[in-house]
N, C-alpha and C. Protein backbone atom coordinates (compact mmCIF):
# COMPACT_ATOMS: atom_id res chain seq x y z
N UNK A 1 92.67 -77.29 -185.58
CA UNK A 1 93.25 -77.89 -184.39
C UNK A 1 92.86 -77.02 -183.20
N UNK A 2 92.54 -77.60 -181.81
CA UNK A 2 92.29 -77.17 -180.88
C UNK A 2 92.29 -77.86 -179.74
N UNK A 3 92.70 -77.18 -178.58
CA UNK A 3 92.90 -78.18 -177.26
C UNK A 3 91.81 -76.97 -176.16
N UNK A 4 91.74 -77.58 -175.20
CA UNK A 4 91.13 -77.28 -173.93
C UNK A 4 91.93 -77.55 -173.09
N UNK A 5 91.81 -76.04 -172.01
CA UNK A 5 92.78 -76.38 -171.00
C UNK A 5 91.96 -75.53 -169.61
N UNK A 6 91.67 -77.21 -168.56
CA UNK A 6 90.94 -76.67 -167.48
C UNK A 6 91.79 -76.63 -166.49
N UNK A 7 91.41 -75.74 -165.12
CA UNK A 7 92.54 -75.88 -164.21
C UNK A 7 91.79 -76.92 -163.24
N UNK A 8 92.94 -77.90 -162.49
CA UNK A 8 92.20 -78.92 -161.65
C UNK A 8 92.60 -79.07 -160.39
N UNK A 9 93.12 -78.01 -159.71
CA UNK A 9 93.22 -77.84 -158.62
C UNK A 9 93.42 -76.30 -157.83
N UNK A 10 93.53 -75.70 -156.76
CA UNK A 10 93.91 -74.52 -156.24
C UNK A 10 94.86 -74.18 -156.55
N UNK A 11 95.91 -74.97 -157.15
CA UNK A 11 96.74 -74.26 -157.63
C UNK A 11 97.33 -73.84 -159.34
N UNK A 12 98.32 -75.04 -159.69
CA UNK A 12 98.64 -74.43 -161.26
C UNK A 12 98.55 -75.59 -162.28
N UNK A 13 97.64 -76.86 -161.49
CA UNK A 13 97.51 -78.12 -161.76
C UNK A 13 96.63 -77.64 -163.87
N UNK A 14 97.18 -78.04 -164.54
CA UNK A 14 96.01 -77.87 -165.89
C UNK A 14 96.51 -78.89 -166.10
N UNK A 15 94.75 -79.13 -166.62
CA UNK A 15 94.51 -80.40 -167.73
C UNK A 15 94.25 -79.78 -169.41
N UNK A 16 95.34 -80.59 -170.40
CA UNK A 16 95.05 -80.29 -171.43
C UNK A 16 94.27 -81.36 -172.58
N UNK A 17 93.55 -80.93 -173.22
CA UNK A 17 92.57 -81.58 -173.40
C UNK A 17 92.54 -81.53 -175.14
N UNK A 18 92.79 -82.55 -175.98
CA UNK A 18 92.14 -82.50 -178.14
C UNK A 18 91.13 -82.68 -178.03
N UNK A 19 90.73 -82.29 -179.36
CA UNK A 19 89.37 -82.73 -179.67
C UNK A 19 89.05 -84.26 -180.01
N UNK A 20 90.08 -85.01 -179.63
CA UNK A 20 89.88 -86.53 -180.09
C UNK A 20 89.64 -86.94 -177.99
N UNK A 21 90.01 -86.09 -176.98
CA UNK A 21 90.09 -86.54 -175.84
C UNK A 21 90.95 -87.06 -175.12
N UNK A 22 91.74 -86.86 -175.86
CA UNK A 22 93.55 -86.95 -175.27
C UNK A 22 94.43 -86.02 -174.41
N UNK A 23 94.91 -86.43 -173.41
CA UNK A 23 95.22 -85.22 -172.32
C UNK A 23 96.24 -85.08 -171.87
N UNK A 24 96.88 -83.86 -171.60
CA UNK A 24 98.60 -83.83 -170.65
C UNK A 24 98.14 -83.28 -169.45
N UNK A 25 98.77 -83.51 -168.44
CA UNK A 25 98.97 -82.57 -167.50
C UNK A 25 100.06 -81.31 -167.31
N UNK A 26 99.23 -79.80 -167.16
CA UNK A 26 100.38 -78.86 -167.10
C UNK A 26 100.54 -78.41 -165.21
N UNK A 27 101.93 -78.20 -165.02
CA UNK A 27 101.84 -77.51 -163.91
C UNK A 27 103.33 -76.74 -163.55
N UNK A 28 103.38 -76.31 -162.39
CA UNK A 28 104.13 -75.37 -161.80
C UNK A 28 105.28 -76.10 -161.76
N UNK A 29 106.33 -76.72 -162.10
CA UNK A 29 106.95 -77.56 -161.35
C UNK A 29 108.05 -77.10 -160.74
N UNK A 30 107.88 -75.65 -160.24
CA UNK A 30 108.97 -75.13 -159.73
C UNK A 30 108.35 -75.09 -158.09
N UNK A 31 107.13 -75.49 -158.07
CA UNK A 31 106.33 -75.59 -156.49
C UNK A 31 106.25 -77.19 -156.63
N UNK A 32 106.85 -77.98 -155.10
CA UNK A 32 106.85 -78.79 -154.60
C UNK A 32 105.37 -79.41 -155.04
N UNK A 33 105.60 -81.10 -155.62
CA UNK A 33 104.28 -81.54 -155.45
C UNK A 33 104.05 -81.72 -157.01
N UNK A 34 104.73 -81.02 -157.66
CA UNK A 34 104.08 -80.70 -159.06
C UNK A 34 103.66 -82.10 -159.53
N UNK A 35 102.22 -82.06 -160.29
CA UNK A 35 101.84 -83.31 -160.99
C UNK A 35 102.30 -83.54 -162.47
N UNK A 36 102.03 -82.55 -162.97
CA UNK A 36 103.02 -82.49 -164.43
C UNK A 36 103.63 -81.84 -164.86
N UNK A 37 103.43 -81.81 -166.22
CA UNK A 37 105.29 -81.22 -166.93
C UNK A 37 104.85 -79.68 -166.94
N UNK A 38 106.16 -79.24 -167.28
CA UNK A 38 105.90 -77.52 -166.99
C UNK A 38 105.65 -77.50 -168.74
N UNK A 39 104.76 -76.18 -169.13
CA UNK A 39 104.44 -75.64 -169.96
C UNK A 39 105.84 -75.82 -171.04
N UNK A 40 107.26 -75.55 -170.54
CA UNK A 40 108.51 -74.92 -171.49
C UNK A 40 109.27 -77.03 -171.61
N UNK A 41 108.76 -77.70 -170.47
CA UNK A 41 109.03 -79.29 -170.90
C UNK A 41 108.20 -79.74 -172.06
N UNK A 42 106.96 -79.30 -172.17
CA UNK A 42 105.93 -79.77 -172.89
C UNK A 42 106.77 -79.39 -174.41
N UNK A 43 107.42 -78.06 -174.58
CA UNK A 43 107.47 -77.79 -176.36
C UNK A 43 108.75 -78.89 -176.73
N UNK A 44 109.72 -79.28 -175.30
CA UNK A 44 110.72 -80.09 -176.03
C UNK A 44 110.19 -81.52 -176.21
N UNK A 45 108.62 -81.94 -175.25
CA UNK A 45 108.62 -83.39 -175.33
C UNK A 45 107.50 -83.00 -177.47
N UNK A 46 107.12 -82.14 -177.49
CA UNK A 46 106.75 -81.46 -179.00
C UNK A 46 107.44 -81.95 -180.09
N UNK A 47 109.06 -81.51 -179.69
CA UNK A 47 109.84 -81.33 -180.74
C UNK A 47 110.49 -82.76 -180.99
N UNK A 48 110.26 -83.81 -179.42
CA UNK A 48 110.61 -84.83 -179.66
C UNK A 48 109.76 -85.77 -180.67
N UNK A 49 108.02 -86.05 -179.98
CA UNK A 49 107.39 -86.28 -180.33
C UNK A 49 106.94 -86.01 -182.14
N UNK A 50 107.42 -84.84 -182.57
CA UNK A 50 106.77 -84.36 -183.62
C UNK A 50 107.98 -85.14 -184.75
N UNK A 51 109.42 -84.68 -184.71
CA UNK A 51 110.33 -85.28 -184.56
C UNK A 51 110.28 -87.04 -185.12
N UNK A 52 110.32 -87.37 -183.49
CA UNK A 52 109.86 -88.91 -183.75
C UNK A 52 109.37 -89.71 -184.72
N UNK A 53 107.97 -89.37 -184.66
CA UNK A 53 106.92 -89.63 -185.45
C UNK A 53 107.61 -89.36 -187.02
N UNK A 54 108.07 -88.59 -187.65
CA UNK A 54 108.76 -88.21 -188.90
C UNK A 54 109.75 -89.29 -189.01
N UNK A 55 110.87 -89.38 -187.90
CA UNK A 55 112.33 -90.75 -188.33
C UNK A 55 111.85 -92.06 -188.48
N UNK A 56 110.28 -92.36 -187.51
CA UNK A 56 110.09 -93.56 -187.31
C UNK A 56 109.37 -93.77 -188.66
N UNK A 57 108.54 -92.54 -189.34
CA UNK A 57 107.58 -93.12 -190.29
C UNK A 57 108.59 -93.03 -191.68
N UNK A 58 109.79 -92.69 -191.77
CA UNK A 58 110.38 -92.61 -192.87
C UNK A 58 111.40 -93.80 -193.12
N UNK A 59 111.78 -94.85 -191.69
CA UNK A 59 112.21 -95.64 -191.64
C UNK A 59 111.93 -97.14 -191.68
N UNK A 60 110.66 -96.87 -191.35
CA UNK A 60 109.31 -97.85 -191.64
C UNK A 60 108.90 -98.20 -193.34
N UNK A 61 108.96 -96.86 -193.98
CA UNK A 61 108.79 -97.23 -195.48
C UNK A 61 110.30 -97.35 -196.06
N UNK A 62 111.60 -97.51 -195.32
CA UNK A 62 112.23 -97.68 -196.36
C UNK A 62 112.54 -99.39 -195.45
N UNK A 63 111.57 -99.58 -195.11
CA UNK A 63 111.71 -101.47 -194.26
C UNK A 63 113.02 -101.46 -193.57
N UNK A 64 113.45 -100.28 -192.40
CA UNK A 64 114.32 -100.54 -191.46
C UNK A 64 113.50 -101.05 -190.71
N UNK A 65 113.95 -101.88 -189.52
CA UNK A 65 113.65 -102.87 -188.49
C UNK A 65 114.28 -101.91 -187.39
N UNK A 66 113.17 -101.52 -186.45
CA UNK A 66 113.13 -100.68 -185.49
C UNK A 66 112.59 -101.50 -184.06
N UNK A 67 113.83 -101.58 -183.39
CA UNK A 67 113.72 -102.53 -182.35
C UNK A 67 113.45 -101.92 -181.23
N UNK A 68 114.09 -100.29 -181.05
CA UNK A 68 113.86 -99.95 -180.19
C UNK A 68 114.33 -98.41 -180.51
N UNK A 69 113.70 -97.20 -179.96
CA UNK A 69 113.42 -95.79 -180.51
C UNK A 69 113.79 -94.79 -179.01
N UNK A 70 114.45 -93.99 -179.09
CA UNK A 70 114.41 -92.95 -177.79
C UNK A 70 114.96 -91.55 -178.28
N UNK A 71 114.11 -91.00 -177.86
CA UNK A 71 115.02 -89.09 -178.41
C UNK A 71 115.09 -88.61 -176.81
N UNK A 72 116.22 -88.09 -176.89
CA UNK A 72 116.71 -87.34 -175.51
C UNK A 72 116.91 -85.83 -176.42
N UNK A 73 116.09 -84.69 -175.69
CA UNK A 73 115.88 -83.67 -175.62
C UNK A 73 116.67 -82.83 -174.77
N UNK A 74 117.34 -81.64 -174.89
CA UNK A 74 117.65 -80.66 -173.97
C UNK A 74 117.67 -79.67 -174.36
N UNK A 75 117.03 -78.20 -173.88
CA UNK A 75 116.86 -77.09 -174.46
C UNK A 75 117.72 -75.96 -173.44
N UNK A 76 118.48 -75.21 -173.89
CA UNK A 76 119.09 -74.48 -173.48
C UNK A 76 117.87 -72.56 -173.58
N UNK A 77 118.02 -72.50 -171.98
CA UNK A 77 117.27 -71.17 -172.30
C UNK A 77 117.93 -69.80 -172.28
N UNK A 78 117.51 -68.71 -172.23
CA UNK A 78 118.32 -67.23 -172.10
C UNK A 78 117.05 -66.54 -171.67
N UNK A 79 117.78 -65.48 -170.80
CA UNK A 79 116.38 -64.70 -169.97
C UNK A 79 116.21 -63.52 -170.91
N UNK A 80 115.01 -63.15 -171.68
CA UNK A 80 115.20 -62.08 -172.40
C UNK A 80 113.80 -61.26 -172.24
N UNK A 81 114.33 -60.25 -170.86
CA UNK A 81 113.34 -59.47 -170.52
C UNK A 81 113.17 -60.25 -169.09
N UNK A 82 111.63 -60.27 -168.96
CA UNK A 82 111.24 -61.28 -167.73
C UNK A 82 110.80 -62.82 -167.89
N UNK A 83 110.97 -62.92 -169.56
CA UNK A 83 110.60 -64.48 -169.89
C UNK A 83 112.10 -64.97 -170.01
N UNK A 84 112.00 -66.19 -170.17
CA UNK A 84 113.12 -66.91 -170.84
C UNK A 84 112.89 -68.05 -171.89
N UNK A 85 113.03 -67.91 -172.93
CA UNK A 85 112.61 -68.66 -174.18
C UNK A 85 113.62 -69.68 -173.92
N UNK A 86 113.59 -70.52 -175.08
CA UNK A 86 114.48 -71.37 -175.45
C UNK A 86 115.71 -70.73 -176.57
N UNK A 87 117.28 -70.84 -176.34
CA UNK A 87 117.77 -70.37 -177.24
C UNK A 87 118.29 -71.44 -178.14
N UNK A 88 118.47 -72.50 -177.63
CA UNK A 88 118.69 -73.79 -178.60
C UNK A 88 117.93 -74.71 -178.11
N UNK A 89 117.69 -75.68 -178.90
CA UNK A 89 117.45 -77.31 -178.36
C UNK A 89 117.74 -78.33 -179.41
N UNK A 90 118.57 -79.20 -178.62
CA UNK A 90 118.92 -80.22 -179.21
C UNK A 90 118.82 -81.78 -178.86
N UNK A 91 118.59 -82.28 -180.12
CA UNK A 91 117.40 -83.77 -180.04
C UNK A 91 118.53 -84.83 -180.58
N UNK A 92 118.87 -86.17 -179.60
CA UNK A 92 119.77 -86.99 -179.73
C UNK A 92 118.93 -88.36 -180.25
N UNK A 93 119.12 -89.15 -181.12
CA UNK A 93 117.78 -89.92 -181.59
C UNK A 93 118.49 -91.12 -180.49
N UNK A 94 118.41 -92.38 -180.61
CA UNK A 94 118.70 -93.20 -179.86
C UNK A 94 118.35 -94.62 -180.78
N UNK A 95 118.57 -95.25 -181.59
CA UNK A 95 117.88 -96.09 -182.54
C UNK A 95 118.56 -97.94 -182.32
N UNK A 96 117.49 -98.80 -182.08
CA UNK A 96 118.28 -99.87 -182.00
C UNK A 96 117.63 -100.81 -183.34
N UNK A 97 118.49 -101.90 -183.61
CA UNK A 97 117.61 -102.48 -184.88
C UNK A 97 118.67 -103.01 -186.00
N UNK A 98 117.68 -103.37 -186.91
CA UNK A 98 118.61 -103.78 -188.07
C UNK A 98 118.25 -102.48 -189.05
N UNK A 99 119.28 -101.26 -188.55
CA UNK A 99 118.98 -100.22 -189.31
C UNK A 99 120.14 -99.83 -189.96
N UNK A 100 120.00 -98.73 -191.10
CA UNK A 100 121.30 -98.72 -191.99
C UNK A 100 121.15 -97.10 -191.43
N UNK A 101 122.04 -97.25 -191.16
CA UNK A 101 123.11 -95.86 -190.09
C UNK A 101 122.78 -94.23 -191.55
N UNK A 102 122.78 -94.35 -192.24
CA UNK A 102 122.98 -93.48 -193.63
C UNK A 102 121.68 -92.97 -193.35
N UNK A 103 120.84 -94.46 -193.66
CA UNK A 103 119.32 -93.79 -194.21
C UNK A 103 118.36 -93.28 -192.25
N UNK A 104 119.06 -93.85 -191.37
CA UNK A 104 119.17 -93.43 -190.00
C UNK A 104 119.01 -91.76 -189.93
N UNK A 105 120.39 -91.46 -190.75
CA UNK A 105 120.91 -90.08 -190.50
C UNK A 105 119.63 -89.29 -191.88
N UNK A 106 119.85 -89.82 -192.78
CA UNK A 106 118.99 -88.71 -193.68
C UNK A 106 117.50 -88.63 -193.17
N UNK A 107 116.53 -89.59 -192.33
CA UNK A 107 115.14 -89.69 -191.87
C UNK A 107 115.22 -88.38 -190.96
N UNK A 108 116.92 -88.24 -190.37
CA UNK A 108 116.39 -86.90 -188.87
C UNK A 108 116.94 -85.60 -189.55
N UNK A 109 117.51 -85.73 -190.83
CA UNK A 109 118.15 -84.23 -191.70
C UNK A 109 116.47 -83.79 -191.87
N UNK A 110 115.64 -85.43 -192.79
CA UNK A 110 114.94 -84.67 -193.64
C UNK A 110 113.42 -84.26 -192.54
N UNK A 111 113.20 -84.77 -191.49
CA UNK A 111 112.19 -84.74 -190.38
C UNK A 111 113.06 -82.69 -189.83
N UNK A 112 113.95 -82.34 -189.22
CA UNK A 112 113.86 -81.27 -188.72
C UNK A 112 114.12 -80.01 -190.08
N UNK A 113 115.02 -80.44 -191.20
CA UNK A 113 114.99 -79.33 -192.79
C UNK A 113 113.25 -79.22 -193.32
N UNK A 114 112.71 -80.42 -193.12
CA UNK A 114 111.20 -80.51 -194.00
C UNK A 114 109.78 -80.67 -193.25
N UNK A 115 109.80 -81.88 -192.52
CA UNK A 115 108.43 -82.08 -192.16
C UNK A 115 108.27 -81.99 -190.62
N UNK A 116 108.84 -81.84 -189.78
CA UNK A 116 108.55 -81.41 -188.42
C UNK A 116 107.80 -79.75 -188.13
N UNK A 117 107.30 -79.77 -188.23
CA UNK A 117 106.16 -78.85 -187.94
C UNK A 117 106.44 -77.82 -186.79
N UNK A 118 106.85 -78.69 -185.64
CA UNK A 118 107.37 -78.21 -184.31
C UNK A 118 108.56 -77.13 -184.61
N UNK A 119 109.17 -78.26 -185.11
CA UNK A 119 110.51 -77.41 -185.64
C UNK A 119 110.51 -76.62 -186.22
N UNK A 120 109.75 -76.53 -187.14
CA UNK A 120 109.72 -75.33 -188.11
C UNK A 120 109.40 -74.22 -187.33
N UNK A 121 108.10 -74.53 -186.75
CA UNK A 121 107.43 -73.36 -185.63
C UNK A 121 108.55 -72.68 -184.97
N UNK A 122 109.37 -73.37 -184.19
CA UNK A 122 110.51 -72.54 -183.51
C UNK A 122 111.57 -72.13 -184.04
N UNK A 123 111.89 -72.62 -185.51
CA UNK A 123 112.87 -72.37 -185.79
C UNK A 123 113.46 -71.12 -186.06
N UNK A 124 112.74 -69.86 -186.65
CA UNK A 124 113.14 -68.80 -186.64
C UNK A 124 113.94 -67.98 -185.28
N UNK A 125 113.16 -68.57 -184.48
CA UNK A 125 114.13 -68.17 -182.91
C UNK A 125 115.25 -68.86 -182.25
N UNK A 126 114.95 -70.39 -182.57
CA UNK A 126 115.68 -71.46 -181.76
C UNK A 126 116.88 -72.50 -182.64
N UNK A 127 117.99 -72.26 -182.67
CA UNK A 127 118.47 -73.13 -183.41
C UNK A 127 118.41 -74.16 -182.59
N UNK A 128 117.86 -75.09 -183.87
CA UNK A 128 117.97 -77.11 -183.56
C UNK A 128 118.33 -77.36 -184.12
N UNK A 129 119.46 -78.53 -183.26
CA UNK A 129 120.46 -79.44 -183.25
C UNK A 129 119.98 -80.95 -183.12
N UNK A 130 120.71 -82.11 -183.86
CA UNK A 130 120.17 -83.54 -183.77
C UNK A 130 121.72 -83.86 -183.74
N UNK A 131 121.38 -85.29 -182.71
CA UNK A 131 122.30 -86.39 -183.68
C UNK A 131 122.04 -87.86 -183.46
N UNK A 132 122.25 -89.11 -184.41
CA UNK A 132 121.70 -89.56 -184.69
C UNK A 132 122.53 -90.90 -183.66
N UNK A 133 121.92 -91.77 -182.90
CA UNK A 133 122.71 -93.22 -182.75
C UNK A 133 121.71 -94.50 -183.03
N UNK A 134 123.10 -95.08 -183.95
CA UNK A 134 122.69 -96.57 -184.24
C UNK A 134 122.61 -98.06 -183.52
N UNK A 135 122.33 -98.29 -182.88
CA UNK A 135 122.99 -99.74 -181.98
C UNK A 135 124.40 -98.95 -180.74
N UNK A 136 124.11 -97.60 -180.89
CA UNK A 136 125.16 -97.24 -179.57
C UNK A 136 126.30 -96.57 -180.46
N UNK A 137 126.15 -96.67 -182.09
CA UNK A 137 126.92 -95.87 -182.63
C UNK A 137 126.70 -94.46 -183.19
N UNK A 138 127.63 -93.76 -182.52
CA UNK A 138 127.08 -92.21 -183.32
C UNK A 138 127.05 -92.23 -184.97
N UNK A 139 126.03 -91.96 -185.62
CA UNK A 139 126.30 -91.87 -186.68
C UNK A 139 126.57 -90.19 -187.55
């Protein structure tokens, strides 16, 4: 795996770039103007994305009907030193459909305990948190 990352303007404008040609924009967004997401937005839209991709493909083979999908992200940081990491983040799924609330909840246990990648990556530093809604019900 590998990305490219050029800068595209005078200031903190980056383009990130796969080897398939797929691209984000990184930037400053603490300077007025900013075109894209800051570097520390990018790991939670990660954890969503990586995340995602795991509830949706585990809900798909057990033939839930997925009408409509949203993860809301928020990462809580702590200043340690002159950086500030993330000290938690936690991922709210959002699920509409003819879905069964159970197998709902075990797709986002077994996506951040097993196959989220993202997650795993941070996890030694960052505790993550989920929770799961069905049609507007917490499950």
């Amino acid at each position: 795996m590998k990305i490219t990352l050029n800068r595209i303007n005078d200031d903190f404008l980056f383009e990130c770039t796969n080897s398939q040609g797929n691209s984000i924009l990184l930037d400053n967004t603490s300077q007025p103007g900013a075109k894209g997401v800051s570097p520390m937005e990018s790991v939670l839209m990660a954890v969503a994305g990586c995340s995602g991709i795991d509830v949706v493909s585990i809900l798909k083979k057990q033939r839930q009907e997925i009408t409509g999908f949203q993860a809301e992200v928020e990462g809580e940081r702590v200043q340690v030193e002159d950086a500030k990491p993330f000290k938690s983040i936690k991922v709210r799924f959002l699920l509409e459909g003819n879905i069964d609330p159970k197998k709902a909840s075990k797709a986002a246990q077994l996506s951040f305990e097993k196959y989220c990648s993202v997650s795993k990556t941070l996890e030694p530093n960052v505790e993550i948190g989920y929770e799961v809604l069905v049609n507007g019900e917490k499950v």
